[in-house]
Protein backbone atom coordinates (compact mmCIF):
# COMPACT_ATOMS: atom_id res chain seq x y z
CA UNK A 1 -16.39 -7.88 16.44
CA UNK A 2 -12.94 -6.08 17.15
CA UNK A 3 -9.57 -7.57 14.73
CA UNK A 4 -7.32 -8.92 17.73
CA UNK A 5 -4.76 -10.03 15.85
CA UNK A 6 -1.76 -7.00 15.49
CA UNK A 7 -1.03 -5.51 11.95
CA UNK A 8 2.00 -6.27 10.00
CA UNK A 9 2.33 -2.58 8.88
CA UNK A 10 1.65 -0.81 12.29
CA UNK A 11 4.98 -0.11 13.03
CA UNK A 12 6.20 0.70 9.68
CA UNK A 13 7.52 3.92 8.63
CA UNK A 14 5.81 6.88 6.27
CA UNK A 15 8.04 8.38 4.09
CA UNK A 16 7.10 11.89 3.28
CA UNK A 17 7.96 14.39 0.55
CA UNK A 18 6.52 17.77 -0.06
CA UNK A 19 5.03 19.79 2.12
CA UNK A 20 4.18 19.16 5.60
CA UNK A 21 0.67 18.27 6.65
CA UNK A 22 0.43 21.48 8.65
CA UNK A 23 1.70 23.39 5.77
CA UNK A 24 -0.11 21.35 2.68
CA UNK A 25 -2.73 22.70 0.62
CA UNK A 26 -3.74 18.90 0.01
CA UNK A 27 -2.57 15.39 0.91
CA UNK A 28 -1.71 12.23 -1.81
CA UNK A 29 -1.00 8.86 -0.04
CA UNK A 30 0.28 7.09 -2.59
CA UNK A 31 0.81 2.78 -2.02
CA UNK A 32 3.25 0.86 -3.60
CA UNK A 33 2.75 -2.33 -5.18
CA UNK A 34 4.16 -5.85 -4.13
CA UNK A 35 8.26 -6.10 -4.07
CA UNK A 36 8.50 -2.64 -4.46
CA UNK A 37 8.65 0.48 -1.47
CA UNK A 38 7.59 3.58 -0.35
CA UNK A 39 10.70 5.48 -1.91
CA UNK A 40 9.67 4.01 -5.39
CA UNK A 41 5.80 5.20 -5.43
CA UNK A 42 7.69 8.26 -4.13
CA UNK A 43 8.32 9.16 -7.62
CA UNK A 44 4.97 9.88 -8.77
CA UNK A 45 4.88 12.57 -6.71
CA UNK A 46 7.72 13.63 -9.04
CA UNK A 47 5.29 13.51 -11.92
CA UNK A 48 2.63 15.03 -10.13
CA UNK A 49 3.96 18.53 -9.94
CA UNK A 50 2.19 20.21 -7.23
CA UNK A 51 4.50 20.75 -4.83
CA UNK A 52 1.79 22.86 -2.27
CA UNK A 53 0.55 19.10 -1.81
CA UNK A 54 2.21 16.38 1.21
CA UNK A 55 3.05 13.24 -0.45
CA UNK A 56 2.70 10.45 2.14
CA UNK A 57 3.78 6.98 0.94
CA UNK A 58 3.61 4.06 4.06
CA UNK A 59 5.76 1.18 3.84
CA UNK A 60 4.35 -2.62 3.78
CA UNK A 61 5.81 -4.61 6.08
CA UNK A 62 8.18 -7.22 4.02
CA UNK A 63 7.36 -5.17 0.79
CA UNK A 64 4.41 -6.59 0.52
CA UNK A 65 0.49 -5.42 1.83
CA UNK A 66 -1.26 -8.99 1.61
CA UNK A 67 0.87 -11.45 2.65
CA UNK A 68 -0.08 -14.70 0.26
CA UNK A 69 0.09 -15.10 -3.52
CA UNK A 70 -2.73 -13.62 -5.17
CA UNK A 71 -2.38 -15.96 -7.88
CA UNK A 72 -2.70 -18.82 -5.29
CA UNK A 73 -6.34 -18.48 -4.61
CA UNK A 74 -8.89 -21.24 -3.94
CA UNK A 75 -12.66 -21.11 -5.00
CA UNK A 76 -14.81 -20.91 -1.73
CA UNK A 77 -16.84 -23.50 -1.34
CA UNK A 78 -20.05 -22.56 -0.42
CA UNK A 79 -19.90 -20.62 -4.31
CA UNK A 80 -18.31 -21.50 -7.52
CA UNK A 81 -15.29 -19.33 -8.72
CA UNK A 82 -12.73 -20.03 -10.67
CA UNK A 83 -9.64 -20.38 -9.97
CA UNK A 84 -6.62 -18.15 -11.08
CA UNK A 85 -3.77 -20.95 -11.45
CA UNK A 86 -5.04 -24.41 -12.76
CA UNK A 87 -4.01 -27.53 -10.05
């Protein structure tokens, strides 16, 4: 069954350092975590060294890629978990 529902990050810019894709001898996509952007993972590349390699980093939308506390989560009910944050 096709998602119908639009993505948050469709629309969102890649920022790029590096070579181009046409040019690149390899590609790194590198994702940033929660609160933080594209231009920050951007630094690994940095660290990386390799600069024959495109360094693509997308942006979240809102700085974040899942958009509800992951420390929030419920057990499912049809199985036993636990839960991450006590009631």
């Amino acid at each position: 069954m096709p998602i119908t529902t639009p993505s948050p990050h469709r629309n969102q810019p890649v920022v790029t350092r590096g070579q181009t894709l046409e040019t690149a001898s390899g590609a790194v996509i590198l994702l940033h975590g929660r609160g933080a952007s594209a231009k920050d993972i951007l630094s690994v590349a940095d660290e990386i060294q390799l600069p024959q390699l495109a360094y693509l980093a997308p942006e979240a939308a809102e700085h974040t890629w899942y958009p509800y506390s992951l420390l929030a989560l419920q057990p499912n009910s049809s199985r036993e978990t636990p839960k991450l944050m006590p009631d």
